[in-house]
C-alpha atoms as a PDB file:
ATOM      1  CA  UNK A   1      91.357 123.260 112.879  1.00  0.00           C
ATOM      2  CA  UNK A   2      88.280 121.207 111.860  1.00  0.00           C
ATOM      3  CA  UNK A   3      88.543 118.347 114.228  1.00  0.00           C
ATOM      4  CA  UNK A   4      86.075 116.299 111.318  1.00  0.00           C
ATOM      5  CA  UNK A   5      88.550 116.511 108.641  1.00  0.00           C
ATOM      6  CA  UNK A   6      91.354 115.517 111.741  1.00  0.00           C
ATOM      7  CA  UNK A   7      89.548 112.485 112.298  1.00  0.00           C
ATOM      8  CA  UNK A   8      88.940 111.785 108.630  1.00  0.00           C
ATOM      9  CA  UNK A   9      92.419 111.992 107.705  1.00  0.00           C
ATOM     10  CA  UNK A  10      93.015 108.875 108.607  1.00  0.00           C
ATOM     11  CA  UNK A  11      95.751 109.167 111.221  1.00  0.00           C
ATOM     12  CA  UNK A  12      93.725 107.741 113.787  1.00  0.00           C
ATOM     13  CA  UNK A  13      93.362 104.712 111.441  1.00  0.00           C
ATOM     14  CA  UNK A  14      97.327 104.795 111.653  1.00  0.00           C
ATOM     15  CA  UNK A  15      97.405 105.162 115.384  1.00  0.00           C
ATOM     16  CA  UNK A  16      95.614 102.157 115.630  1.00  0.00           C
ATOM     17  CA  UNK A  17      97.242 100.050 113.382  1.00  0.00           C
ATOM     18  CA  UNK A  18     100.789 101.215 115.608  1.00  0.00           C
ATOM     19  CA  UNK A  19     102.269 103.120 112.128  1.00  0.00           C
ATOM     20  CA  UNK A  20     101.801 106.594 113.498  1.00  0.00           C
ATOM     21  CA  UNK A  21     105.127 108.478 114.358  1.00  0.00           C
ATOM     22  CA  UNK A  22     105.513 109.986 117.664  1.00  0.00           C
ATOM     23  CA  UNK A  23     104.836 113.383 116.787  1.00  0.00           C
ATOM     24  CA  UNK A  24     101.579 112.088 115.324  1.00  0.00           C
ATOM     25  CA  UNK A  25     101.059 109.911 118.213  1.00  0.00           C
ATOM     26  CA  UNK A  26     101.510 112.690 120.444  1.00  0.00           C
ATOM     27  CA  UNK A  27      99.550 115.081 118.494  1.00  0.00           C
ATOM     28  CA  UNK A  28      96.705 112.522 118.096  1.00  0.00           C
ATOM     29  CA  UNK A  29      96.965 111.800 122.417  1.00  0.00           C
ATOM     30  CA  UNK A  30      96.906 115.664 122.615  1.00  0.00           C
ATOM     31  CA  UNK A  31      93.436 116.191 120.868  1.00  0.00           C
ATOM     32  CA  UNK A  32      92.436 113.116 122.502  1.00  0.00           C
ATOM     33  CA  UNK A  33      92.082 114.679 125.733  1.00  0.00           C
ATOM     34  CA  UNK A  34      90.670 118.119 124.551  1.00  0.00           C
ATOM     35  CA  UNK A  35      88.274 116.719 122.045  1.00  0.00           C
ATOM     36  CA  UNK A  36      85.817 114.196 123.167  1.00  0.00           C
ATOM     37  CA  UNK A  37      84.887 114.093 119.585  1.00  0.00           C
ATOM     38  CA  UNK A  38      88.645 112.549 118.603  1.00  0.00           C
ATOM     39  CA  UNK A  39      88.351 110.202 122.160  1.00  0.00           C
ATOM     40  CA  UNK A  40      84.774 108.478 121.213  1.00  0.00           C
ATOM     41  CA  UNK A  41      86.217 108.409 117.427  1.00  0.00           C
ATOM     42  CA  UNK A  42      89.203 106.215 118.511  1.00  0.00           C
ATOM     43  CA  UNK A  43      86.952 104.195 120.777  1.00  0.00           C
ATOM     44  CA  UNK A  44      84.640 103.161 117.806  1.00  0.00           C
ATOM     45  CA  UNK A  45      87.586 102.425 115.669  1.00  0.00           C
ATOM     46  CA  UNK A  46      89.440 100.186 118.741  1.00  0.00           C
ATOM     47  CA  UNK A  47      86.191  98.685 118.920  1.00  0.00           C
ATOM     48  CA  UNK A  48      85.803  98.077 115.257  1.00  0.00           C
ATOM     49  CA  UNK A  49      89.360  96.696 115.130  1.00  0.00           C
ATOM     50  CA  UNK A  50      88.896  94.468 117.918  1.00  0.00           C
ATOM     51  CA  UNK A  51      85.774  92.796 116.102  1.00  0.00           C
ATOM     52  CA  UNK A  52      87.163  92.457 113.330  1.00  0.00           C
ATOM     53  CA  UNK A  53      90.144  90.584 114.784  1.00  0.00           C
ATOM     54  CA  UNK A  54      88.037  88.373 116.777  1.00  0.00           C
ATOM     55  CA  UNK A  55      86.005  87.321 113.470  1.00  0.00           C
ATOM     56  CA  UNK A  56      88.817  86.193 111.757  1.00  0.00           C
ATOM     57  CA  UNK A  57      90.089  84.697 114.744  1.00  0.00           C
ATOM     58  CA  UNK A  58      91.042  81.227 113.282  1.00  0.00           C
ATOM     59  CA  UNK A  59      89.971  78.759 116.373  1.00  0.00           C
ATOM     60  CA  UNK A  60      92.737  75.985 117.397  1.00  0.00           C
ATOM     61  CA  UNK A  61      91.848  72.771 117.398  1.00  0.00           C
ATOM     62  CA  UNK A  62      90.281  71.282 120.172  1.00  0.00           C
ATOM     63  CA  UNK A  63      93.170  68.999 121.561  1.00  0.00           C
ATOM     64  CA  UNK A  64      95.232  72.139 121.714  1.00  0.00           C
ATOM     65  CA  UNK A  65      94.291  73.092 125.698  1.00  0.00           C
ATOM     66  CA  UNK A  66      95.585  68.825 125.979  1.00  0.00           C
ATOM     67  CA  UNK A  67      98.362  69.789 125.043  1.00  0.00           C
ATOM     68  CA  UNK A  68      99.157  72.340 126.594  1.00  0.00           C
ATOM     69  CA  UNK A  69      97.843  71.023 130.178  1.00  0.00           C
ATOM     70  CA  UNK A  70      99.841  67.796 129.742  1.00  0.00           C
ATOM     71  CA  UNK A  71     103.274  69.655 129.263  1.00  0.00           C
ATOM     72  CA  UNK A  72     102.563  72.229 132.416  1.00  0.00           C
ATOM     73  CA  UNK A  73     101.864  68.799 134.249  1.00  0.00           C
ATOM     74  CA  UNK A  74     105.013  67.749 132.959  1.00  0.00           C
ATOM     75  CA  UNK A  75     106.854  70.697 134.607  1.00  0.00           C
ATOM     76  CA  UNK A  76     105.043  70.643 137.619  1.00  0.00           C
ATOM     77  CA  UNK A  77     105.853  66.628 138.021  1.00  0.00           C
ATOM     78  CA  UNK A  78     109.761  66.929 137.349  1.00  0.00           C
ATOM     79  CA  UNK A  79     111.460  66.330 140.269  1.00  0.00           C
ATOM     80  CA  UNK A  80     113.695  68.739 141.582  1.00  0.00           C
ATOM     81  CA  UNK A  81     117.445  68.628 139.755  1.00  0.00           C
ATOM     82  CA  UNK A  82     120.043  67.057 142.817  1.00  0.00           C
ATOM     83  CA  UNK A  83     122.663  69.834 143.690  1.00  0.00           C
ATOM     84  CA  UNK A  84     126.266  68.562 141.732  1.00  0.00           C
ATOM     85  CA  UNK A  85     128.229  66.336 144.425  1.00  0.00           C
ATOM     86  CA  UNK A  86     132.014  67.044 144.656  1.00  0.00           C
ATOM     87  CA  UNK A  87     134.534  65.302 145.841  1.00  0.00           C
ATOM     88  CA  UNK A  88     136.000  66.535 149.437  1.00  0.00           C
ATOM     89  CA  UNK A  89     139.639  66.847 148.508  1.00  0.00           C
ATOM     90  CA  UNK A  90     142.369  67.262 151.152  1.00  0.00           C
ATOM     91  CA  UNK A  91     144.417  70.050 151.620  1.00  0.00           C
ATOM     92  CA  UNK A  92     147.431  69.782 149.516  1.00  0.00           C
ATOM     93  CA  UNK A  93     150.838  69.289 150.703  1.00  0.00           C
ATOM     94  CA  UNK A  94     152.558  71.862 148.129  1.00  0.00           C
ATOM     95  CA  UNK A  95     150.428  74.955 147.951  1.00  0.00           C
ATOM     96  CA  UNK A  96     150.960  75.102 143.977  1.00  0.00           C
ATOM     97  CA  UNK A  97     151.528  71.570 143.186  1.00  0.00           C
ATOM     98  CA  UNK A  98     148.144  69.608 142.008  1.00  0.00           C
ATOM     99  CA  UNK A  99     148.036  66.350 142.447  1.00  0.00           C
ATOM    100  CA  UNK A 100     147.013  64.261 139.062  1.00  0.00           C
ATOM    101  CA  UNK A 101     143.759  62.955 140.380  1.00  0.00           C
ATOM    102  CA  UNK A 102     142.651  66.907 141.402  1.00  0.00           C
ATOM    103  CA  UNK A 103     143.141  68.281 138.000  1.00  0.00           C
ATOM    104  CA  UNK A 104     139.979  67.426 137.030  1.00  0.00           C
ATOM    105  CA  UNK A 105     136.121  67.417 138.708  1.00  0.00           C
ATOM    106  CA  UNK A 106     133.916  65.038 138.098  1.00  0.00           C
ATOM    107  CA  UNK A 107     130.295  66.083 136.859  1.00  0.00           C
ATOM    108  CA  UNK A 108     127.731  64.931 134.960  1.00  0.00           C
ATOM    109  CA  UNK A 109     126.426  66.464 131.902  1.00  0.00           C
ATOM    110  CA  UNK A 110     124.388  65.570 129.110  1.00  0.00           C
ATOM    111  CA  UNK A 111     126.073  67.345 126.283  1.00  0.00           C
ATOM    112  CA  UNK A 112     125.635  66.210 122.235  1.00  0.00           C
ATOM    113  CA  UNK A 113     129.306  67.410 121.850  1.00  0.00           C
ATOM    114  CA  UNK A 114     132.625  64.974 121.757  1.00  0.00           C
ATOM    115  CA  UNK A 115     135.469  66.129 123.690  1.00  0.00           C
ATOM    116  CA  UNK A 116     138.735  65.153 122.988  1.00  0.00           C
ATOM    117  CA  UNK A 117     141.943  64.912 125.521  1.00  0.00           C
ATOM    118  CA  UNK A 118     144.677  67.318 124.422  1.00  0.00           C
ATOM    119  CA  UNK A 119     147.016  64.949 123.545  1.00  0.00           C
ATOM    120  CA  UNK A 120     145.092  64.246 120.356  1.00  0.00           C
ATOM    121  CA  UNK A 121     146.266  67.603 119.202  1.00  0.00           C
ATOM    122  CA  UNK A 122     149.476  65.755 118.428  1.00  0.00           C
ATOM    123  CA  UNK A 123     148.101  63.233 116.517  1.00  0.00           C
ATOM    124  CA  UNK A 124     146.211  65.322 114.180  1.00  0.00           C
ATOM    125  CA  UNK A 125     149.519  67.768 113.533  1.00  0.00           C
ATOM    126  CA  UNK A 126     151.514  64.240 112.979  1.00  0.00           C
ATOM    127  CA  UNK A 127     149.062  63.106 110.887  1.00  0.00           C
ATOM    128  CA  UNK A 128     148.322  66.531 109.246  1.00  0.00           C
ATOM    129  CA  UNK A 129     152.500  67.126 108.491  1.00  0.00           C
ATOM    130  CA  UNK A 130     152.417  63.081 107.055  1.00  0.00           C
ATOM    131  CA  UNK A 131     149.726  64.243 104.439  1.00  0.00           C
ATOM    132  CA  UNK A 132     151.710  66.527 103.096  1.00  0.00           C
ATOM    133  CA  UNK A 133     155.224  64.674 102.674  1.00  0.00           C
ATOM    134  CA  UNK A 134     153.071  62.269 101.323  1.00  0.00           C
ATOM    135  CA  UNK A 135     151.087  64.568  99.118  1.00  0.00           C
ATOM    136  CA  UNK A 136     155.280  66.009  98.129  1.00  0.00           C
ATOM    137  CA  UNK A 137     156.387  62.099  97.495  1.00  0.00           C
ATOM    138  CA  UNK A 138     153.129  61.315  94.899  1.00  0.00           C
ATOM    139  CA  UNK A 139     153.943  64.876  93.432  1.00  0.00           C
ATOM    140  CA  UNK A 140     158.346  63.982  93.142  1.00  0.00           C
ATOM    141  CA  UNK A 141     156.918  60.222  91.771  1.00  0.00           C
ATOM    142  CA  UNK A 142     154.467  61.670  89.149  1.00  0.00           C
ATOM    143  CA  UNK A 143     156.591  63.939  87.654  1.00  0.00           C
ATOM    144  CA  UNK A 144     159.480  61.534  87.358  1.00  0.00           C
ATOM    145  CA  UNK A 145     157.220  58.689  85.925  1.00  0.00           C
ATOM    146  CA  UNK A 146     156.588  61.776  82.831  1.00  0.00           C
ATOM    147  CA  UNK A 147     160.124  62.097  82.159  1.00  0.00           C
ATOM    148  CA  UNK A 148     160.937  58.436  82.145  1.00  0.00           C
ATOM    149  CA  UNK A 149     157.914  58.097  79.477  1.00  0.00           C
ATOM    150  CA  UNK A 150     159.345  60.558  77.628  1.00  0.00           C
ATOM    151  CA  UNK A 151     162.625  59.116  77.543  1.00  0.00           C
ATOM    152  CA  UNK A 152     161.286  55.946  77.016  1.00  0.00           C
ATOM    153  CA  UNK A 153     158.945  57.580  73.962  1.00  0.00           C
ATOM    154  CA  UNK A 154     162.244  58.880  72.430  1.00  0.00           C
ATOM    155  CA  UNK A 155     164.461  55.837  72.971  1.00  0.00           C
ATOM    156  CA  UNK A 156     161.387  53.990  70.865  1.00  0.00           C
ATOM    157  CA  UNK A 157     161.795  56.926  68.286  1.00  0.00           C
ATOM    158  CA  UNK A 158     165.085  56.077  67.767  1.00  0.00           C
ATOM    159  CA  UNK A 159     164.827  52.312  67.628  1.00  0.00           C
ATOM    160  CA  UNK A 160     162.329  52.762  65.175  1.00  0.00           C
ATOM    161  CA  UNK A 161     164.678  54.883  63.362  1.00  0.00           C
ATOM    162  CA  UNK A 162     167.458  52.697  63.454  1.00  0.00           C
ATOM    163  CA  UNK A 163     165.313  49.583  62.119  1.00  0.00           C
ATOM    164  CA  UNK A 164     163.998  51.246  58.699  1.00  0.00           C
ATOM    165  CA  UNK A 165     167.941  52.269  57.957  1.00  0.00           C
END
């Protein structure tokens, strides 16, 4: 094989650009290390790349580094979190009997959530079951407020009737 038309082929373009497969990439790591022709070819391109890169290297601004010092000082300054404190409870009397003040243990957190005691359950499946005899009364009240109308309609019907005789 003409290792010329190898390197012209463009796979080492590929390599570089991390598109090659890994048979290529083996193949191409593989001539690497018998040709010194494919190694100083791959060099030059790296090279070129790298250039490249760092010419269109878009600078950040100058305040960045700030930045970025004042939050490490940041870390660095926070004092260390205090281990969680819990309460020293007793031994209790019945070995599976809780007492109502041990159910629960008191921590601290800073959490966006709302918690809610499970007792509100109840509410919301009272209130949930009086939406829909409600929603069942409006539904019964509606559709006898049509038929009186109607009957009313009619009974108008026939008292209109009844006055042109």
């Amino acid at each position: 094989m003409n290792i010329q038309n190898y390197i012209d082929s463009g796979i080492l373009e590929i390599y570089v650009l991390g598109s090659a497969s890994e048979a290529e990439t083996q193949e191409l790591l593989d001539y690497k290390e018998k040709f010194p022709e494919v190694k100083q070819a791959l060099f030059e391109l790296e090279t070129d790349m790298e250039r490249i890169a760092q010419q269109m290297a878009i600078k950040p601004p100058p305040t960045t580094w700030l930045k970025i010092q004042e939050n490490l000082n940041e870390l660095i300054e926070m004092p260390e979190p205090e281990p969680l404190r819990l309460k020293q409870l007793g031994e209790p009397q019945e070995p599976y009997q809780k007492k109502r003040d041990q159910q629960f243990i008191e921590v601290e957190s800073e959490s966006s959530q709302m918690r809610l005691h499970k007792s509100w359950r109840w509410v919301f499946a009272a209130v949930f079951v009086l939406s829909k005899i409600f929603l069942g009364c409006t539904i019964y009240f509606y559709l006898e407020n049509r038929q009186i109308n109607r009957e009313l309609q009619e009974l108008r019907t026939e008292v209109k009737q009844l006055q042109s005789k």
